[in-house]
PDB file of N, CA and C in Angstrom:
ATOM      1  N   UNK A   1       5.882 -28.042 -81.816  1.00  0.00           N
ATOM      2  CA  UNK A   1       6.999 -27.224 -81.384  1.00  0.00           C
ATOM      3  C   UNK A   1       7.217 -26.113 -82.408  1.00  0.00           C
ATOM      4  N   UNK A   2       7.732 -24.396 -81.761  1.00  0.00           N
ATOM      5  CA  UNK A   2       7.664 -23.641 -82.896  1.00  0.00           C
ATOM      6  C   UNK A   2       8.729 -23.101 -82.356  1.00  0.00           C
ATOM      7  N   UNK A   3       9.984 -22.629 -83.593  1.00  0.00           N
ATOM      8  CA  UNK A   3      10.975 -22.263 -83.261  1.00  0.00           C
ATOM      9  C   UNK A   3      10.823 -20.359 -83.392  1.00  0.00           C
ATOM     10  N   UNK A   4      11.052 -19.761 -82.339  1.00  0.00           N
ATOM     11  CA  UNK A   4      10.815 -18.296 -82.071  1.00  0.00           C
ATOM     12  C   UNK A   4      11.786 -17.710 -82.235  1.00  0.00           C
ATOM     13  N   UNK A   5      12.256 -16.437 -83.270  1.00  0.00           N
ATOM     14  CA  UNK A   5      12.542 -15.868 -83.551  1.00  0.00           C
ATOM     15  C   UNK A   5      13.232 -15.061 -82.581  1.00  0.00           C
ATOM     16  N   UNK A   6      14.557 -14.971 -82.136  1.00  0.00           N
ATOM     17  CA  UNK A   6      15.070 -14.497 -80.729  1.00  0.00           C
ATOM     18  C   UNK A   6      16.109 -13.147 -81.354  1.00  0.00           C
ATOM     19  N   UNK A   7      16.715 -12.476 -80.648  1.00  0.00           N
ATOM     20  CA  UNK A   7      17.696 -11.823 -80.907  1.00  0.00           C
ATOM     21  C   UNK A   7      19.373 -12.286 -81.579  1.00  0.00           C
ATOM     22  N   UNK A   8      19.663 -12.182 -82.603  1.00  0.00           N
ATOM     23  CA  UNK A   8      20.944 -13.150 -83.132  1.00  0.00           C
ATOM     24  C   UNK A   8      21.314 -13.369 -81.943  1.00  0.00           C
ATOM     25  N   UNK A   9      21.928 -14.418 -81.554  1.00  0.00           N
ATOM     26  CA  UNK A   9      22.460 -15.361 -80.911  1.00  0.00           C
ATOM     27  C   UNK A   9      22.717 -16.585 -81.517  1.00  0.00           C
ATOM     28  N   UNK A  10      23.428 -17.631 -81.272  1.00  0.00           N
ATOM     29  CA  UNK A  10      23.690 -18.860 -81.713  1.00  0.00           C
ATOM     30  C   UNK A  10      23.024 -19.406 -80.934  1.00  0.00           C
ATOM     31  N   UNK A  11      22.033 -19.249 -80.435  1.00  0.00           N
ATOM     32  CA  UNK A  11      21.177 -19.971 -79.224  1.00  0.00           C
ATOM     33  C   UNK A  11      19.899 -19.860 -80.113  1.00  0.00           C
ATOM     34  N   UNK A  12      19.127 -21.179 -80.307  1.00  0.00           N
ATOM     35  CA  UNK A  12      17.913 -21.341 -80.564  1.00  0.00           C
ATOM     36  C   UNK A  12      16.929 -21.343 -79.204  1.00  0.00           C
ATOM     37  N   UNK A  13      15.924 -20.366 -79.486  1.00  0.00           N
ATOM     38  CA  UNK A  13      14.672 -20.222 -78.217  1.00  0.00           C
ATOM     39  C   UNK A  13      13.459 -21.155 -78.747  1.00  0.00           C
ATOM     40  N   UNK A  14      13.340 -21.950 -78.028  1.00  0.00           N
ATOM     41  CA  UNK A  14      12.007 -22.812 -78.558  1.00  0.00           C
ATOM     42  C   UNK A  14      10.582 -22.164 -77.557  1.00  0.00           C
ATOM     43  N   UNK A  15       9.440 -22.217 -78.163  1.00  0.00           N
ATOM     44  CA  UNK A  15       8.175 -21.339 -77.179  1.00  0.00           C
ATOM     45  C   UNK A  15       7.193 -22.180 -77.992  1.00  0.00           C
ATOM     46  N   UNK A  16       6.334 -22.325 -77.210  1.00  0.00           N
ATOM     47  CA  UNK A  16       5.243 -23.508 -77.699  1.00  0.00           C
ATOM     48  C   UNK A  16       4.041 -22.508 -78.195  1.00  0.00           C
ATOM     49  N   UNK A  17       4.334 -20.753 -77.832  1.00  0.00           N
ATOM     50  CA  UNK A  17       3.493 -20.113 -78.689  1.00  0.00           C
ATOM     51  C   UNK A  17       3.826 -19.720 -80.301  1.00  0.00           C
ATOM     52  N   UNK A  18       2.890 -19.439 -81.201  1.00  0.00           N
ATOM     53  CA  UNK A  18       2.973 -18.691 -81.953  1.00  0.00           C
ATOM     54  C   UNK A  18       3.527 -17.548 -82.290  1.00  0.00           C
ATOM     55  N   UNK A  19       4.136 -16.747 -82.782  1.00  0.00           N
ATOM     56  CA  UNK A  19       4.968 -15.518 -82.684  1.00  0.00           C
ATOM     57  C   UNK A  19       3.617 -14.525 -83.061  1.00  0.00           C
ATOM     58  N   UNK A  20       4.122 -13.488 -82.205  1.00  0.00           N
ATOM     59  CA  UNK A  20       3.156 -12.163 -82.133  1.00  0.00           C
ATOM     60  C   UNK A  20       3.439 -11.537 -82.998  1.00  0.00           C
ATOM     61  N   UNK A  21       3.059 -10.033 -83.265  1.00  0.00           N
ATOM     62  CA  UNK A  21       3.615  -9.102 -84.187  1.00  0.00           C
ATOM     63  C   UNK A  21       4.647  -8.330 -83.154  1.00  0.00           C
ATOM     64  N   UNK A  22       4.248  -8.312 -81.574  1.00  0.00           N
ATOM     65  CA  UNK A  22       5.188  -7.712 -80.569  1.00  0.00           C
ATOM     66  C   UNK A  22       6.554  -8.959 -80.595  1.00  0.00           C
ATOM     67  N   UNK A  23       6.667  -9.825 -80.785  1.00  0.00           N
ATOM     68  CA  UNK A  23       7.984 -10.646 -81.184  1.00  0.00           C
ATOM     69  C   UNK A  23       8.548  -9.927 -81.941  1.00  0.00           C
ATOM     70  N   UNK A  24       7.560 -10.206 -83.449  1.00  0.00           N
ATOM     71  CA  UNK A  24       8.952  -9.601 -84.456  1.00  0.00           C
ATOM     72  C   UNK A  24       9.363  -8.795 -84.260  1.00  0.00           C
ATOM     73  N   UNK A  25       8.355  -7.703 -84.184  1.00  0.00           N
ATOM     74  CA  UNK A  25       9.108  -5.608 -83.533  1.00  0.00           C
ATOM     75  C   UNK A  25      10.282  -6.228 -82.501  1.00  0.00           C
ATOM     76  N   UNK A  26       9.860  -6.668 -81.866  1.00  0.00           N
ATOM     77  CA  UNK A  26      10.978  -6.633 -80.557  1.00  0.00           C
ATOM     78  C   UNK A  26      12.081  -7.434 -81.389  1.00  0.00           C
ATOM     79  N   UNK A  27      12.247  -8.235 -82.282  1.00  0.00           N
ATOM     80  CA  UNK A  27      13.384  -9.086 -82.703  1.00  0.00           C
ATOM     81  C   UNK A  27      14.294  -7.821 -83.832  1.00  0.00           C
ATOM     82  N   UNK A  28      13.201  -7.203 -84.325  1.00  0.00           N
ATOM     83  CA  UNK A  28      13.676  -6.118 -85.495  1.00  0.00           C
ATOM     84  C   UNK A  28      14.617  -5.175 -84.542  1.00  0.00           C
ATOM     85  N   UNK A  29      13.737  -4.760 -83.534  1.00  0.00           N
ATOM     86  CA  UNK A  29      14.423  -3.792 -82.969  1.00  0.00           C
ATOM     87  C   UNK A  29      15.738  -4.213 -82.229  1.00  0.00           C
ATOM     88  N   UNK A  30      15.268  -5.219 -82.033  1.00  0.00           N
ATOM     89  CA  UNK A  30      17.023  -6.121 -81.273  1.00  0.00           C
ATOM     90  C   UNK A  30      18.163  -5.605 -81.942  1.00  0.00           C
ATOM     91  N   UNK A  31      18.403  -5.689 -83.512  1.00  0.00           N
ATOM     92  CA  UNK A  31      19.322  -5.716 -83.827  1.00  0.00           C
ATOM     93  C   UNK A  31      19.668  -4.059 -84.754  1.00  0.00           C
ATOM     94  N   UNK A  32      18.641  -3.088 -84.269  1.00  0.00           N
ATOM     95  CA  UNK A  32      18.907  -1.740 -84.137  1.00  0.00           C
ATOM     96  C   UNK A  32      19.944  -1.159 -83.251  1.00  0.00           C
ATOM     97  N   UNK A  33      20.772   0.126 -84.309  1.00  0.00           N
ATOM     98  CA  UNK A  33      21.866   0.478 -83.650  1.00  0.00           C
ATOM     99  C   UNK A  33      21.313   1.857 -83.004  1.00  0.00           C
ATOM    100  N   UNK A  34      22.028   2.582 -82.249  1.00  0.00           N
ATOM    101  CA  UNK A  34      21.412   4.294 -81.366  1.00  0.00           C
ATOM    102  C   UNK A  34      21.428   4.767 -82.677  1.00  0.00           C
ATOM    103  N   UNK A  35      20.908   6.155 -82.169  1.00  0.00           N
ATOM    104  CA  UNK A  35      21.238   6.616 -83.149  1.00  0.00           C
ATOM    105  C   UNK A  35      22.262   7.945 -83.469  1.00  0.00           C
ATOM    106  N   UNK A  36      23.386   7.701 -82.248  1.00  0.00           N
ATOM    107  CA  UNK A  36      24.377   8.407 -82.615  1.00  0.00           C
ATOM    108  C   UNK A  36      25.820   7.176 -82.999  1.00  0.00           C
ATOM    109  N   UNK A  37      25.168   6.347 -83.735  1.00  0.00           N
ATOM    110  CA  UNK A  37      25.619   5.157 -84.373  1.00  0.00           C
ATOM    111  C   UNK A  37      25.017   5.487 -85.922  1.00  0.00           C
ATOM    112  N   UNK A  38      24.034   5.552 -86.307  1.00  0.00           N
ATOM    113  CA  UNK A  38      23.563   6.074 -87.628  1.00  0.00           C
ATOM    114  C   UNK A  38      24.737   6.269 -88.602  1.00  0.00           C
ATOM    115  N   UNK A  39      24.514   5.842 -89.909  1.00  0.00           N
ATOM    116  CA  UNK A  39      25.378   6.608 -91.053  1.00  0.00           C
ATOM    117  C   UNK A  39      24.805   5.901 -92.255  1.00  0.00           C
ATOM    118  N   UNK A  40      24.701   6.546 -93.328  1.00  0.00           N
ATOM    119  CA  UNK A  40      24.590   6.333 -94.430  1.00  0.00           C
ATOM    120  C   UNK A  40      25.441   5.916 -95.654  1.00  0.00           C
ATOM    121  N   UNK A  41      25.972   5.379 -96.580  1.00  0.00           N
ATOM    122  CA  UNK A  41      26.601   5.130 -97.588  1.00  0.00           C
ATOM    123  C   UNK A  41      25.571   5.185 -98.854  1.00  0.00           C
ATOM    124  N   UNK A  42      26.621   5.589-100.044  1.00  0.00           N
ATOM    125  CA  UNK A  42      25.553   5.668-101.074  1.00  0.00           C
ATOM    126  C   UNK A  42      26.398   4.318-102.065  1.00  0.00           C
ATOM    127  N   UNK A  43      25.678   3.836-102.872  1.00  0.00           N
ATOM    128  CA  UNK A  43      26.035   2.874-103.415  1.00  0.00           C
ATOM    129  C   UNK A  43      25.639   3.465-104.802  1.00  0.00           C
ATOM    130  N   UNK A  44      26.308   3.209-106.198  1.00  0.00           N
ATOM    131  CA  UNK A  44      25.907   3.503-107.576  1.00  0.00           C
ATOM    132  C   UNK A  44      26.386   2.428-107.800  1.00  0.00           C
ATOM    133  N   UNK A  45      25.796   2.127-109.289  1.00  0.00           N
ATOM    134  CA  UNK A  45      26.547   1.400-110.138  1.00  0.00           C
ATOM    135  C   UNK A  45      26.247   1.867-111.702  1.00  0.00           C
ATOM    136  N   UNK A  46      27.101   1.573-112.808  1.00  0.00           N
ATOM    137  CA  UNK A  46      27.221   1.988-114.144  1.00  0.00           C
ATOM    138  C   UNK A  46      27.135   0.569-114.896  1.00  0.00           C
ATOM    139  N   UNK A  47      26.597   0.745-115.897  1.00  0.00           N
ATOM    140  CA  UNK A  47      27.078  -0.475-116.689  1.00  0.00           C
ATOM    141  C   UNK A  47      27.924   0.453-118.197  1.00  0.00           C
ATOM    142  N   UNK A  48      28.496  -0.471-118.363  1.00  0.00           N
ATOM    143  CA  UNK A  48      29.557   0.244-119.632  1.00  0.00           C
ATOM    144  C   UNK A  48      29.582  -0.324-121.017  1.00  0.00           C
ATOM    145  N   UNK A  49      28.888   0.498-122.092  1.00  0.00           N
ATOM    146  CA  UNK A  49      28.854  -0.097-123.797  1.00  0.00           C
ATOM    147  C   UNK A  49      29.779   0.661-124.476  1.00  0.00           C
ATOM    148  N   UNK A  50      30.317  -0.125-125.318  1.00  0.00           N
ATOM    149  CA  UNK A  50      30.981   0.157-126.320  1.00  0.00           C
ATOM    150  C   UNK A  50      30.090   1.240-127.025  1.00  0.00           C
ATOM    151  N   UNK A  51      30.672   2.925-127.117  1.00  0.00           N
ATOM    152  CA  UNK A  51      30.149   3.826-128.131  1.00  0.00           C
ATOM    153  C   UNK A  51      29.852   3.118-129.561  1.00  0.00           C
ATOM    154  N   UNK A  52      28.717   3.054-130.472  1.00  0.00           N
ATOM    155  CA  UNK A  52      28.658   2.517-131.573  1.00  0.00           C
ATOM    156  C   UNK A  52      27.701   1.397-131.287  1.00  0.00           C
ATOM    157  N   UNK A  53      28.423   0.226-131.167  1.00  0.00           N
ATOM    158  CA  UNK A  53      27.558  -0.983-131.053  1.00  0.00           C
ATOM    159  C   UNK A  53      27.298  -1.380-130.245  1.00  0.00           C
ATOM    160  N   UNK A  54      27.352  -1.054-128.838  1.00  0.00           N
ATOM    161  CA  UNK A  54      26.654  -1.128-127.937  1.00  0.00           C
ATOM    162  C   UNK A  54      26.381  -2.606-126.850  1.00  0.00           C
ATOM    163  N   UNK A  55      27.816  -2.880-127.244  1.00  0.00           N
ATOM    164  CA  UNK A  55      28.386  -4.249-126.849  1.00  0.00           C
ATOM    165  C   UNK A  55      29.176  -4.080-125.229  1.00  0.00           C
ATOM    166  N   UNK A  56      29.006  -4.628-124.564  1.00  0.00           N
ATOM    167  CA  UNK A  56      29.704  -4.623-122.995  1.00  0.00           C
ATOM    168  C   UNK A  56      30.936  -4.231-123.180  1.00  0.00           C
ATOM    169  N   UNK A  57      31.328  -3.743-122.263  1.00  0.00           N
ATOM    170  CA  UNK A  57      33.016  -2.873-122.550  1.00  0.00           C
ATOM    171  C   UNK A  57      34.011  -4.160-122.359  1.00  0.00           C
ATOM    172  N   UNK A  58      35.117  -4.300-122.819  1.00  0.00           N
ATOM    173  CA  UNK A  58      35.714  -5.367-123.006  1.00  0.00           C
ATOM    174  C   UNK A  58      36.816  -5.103-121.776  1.00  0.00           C
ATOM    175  N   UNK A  59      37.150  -6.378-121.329  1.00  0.00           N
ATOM    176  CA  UNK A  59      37.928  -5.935-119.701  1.00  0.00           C
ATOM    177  C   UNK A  59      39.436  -4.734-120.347  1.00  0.00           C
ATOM    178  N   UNK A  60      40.037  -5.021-121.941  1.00  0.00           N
ATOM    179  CA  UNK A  60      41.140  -3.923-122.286  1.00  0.00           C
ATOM    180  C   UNK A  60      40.504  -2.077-121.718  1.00  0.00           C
ATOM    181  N   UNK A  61      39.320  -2.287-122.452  1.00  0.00           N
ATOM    182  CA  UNK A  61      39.067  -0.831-122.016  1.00  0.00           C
ATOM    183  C   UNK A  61      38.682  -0.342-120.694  1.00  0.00           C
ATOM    184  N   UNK A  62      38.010  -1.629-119.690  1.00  0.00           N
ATOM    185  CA  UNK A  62      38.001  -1.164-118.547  1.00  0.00           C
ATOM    186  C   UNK A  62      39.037  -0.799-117.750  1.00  0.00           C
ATOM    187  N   UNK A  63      40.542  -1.816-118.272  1.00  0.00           N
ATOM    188  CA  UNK A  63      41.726  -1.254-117.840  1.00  0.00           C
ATOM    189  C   UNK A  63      42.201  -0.077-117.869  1.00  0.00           C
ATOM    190  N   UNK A  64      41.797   0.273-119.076  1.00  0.00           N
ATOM    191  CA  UNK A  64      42.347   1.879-119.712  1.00  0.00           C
ATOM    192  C   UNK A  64      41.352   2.791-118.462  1.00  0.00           C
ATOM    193  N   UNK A  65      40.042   2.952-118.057  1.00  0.00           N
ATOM    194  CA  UNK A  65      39.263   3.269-117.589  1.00  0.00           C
ATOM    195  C   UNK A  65      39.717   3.722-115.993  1.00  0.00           C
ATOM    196  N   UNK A  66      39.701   2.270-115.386  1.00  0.00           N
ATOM    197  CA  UNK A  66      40.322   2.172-114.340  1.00  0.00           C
ATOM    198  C   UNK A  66      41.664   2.892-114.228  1.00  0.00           C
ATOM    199  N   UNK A  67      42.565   2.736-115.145  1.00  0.00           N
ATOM    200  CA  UNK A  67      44.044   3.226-114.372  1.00  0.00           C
ATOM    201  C   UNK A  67      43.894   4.619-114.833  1.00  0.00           C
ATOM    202  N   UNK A  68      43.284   5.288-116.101  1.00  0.00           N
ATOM    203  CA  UNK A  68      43.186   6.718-115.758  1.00  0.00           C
ATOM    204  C   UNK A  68      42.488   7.320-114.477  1.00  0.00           C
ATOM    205  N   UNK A  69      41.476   6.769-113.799  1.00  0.00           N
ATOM    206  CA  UNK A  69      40.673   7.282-112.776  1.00  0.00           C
ATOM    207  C   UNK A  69      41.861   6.971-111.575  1.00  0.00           C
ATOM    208  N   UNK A  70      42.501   6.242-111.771  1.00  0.00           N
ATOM    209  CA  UNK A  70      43.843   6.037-110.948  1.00  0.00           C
ATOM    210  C   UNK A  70      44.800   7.064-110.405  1.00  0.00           C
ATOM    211  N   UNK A  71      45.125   7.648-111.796  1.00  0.00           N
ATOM    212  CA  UNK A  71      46.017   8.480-112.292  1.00  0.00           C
ATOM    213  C   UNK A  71      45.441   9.806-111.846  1.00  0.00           C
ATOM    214  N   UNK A  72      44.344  10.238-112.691  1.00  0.00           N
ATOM    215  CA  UNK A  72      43.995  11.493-112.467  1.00  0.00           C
ATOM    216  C   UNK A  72      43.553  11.759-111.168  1.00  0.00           C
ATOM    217  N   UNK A  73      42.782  10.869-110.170  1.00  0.00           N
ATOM    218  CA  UNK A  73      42.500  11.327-109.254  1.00  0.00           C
ATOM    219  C   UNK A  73      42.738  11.071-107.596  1.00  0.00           C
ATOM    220  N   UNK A  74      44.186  10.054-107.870  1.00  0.00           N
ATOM    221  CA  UNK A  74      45.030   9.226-107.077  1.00  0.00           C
ATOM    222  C   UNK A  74      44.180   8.512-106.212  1.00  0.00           C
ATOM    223  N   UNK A  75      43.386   7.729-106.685  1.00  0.00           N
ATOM    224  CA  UNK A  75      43.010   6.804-106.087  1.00  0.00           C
ATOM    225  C   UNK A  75      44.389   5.279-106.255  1.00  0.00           C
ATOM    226  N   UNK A  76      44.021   4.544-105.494  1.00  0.00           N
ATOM    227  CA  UNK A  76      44.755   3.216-105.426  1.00  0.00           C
ATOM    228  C   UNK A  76      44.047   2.028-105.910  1.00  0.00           C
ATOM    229  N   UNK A  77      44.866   1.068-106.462  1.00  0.00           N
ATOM    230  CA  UNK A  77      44.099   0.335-107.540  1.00  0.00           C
ATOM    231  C   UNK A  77      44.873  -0.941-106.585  1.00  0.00           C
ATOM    232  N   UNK A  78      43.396  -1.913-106.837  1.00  0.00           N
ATOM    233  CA  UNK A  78      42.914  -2.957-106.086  1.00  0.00           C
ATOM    234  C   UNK A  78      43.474  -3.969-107.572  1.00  0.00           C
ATOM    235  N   UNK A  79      44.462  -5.023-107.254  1.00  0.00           N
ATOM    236  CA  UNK A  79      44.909  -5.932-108.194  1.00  0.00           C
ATOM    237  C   UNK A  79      44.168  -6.991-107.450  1.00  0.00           C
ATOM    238  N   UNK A  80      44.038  -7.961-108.619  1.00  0.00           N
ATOM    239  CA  UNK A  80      44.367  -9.637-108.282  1.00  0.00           C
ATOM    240  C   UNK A  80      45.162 -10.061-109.533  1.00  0.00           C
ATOM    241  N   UNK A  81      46.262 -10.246-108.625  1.00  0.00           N
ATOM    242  CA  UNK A  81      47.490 -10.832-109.604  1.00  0.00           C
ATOM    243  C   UNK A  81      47.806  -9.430-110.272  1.00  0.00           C
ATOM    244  N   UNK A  82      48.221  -9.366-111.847  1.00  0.00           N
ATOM    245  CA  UNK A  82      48.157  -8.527-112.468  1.00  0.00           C
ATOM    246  C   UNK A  82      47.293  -7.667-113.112  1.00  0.00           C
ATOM    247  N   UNK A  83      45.607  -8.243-112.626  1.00  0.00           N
ATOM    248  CA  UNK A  83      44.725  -7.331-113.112  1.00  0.00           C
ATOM    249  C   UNK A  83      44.139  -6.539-112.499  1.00  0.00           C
ATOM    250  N   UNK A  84      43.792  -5.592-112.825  1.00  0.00           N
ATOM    251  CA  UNK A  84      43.073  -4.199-111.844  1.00  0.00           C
ATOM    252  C   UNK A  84      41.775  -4.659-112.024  1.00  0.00           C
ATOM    253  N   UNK A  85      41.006  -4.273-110.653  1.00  0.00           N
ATOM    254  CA  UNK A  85      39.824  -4.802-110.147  1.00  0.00           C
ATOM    255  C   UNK A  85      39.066  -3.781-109.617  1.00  0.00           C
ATOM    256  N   UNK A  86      39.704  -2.744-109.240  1.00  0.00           N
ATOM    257  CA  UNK A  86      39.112  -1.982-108.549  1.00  0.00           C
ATOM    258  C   UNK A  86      39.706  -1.048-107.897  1.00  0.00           C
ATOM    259  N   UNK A  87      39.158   0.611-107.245  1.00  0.00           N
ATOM    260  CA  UNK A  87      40.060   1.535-107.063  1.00  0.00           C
ATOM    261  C   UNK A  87      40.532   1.299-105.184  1.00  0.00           C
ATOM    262  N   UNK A  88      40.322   2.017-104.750  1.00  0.00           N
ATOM    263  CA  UNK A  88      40.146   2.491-103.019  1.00  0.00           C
ATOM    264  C   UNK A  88      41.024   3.853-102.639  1.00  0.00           C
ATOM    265  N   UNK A  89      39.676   4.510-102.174  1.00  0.00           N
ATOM    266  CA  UNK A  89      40.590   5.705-101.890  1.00  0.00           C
ATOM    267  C   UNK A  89      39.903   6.270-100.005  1.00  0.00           C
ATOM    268  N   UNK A  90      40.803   6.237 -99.357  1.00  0.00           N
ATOM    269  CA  UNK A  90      40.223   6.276 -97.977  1.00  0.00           C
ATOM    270  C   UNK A  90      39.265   5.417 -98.024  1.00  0.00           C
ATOM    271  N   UNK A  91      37.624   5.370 -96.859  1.00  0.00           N
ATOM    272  CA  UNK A  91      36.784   4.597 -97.035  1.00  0.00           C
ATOM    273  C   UNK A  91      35.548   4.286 -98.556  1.00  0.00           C
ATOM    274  N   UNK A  92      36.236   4.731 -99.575  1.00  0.00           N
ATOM    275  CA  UNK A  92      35.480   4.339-100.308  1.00  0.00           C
ATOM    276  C   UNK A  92      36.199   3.895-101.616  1.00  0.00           C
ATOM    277  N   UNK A  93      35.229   3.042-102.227  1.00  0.00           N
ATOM    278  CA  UNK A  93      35.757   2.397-103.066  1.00  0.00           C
ATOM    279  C   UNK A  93      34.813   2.250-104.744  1.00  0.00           C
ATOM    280  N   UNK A  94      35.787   1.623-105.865  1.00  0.00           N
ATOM    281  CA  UNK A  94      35.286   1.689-107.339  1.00  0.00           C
ATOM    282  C   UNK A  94      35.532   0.135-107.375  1.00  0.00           C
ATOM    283  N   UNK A  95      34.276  -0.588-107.643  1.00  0.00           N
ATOM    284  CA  UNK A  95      34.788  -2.364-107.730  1.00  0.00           C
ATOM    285  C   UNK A  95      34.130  -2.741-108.856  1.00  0.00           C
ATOM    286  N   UNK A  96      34.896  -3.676-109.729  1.00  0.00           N
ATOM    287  CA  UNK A  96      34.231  -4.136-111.413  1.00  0.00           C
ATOM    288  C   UNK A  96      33.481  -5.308-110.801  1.00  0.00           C
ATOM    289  N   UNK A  97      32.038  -5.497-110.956  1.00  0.00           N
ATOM    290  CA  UNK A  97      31.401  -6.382-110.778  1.00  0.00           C
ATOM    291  C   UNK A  97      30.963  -7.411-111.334  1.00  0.00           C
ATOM    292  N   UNK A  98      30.480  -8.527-111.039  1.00  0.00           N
ATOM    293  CA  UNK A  98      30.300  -9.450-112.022  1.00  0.00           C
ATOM    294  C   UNK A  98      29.287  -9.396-113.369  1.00  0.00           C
ATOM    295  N   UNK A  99      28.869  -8.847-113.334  1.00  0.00           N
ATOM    296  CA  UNK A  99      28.711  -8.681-114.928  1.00  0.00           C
ATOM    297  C   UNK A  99      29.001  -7.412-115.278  1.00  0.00           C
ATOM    298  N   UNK A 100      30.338  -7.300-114.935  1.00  0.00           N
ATOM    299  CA  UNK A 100      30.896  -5.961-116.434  1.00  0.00           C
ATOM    300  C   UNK A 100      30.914  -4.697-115.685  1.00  0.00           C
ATOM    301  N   UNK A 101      29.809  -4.007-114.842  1.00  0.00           N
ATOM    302  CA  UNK A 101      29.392  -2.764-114.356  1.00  0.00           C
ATOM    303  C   UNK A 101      30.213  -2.897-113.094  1.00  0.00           C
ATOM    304  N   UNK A 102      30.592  -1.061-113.032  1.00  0.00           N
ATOM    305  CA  UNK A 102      31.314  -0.502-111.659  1.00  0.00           C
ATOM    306  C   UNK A 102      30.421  -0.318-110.981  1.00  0.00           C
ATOM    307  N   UNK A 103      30.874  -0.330-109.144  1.00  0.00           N
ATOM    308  CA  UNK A 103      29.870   0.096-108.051  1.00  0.00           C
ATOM    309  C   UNK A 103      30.995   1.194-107.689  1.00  0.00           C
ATOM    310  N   UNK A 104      30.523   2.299-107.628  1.00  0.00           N
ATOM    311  CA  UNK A 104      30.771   3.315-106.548  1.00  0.00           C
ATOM    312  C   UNK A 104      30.356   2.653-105.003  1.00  0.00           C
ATOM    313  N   UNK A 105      31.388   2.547-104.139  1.00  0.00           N
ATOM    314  CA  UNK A 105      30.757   2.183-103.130  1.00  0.00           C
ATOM    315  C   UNK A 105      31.556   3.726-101.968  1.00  0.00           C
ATOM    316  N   UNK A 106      30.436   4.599-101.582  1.00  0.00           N
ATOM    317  CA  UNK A 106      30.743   5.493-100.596  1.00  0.00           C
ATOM    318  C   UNK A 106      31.118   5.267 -99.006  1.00  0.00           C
ATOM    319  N   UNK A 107      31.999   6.363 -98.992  1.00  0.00           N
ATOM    320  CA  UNK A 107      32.076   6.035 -97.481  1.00  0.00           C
ATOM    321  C   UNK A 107      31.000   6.110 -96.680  1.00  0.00           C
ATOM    322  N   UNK A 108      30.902   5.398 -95.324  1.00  0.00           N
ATOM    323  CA  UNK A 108      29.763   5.896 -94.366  1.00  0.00           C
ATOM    324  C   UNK A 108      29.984   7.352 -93.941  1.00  0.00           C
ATOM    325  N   UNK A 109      28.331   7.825 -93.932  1.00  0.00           N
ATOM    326  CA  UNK A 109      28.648   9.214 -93.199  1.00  0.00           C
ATOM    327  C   UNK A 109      27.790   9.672 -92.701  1.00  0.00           C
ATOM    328  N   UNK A 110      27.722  11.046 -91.819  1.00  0.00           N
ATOM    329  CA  UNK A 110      26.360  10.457 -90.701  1.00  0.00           C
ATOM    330  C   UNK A 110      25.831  11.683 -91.393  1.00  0.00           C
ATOM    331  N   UNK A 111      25.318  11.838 -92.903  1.00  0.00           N
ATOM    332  CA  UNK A 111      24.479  12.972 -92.752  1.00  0.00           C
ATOM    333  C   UNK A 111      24.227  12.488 -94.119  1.00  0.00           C
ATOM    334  N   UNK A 112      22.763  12.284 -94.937  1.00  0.00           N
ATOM    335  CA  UNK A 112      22.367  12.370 -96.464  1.00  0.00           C
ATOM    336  C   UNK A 112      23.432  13.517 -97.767  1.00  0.00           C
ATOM    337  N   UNK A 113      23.407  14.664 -96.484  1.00  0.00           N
ATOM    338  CA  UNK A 113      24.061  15.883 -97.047  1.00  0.00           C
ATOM    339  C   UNK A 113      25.614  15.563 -97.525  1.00  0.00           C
ATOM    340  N   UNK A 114      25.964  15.074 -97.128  1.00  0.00           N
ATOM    341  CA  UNK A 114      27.613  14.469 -97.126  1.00  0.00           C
ATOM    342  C   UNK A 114      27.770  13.769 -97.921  1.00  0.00           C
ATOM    343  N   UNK A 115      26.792  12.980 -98.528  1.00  0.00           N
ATOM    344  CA  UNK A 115      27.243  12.049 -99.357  1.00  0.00           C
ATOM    345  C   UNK A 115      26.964  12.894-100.577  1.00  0.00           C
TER     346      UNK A 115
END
């Protein structure tokens, strides 16, 4: 018995053949959007050292970091509890990640040029 690769569904398709290479295309393409659905986001990330010794930025200065980029460029700051985590400004966002480094995360947009 070989379990075949179907279009997401919560439904398992069982087929007593082998999968083709015309399966997978057709399974890939299943879950393709039009393409006046298309958009892009750009994703960065930074990692942050201490000028000098070159030690990971300590969460005090990422605070300082964060709430000036706050300040100066009115973005909105993402708490848990009392600590700042991260910015959001319309669809895009500044998030401290698990080890130490910010992601720029961009909005979607339907053109390379835009971002």
């Amino acid at each position: 018995m070989i379990v075949v690769a179907s279009p997401p569904t919560e439904d398992v398709v069982v087929a007593a053949e082998p999968l083709t290479k015309k399966d997978l295309v057709n399974y890939l393409a299943s879950g393709c959007k039009t393409k006046d659905k298309w958009r892009i986001g750009t994703e960065h990330e930074k990692f942050c050292f201490e000028f000098g010794s070159l030690h990971p930025m300590k969460y005090e200065k990422i605070t300082e970091l964060l709430n000036g980029i706050a300040e100066r460029f009115e973005w909105d700051k993402i708490m848990d509890g009392d600590k700042i985590i991260g910015l959001k400004q319309g669809k895009q966002s500044i998030s401290l990640e698990p080890g130490g480094q910010f992601e720029l995360s961009g909005a979607l947009l339907e053109t390379l040029h835009q971002t």
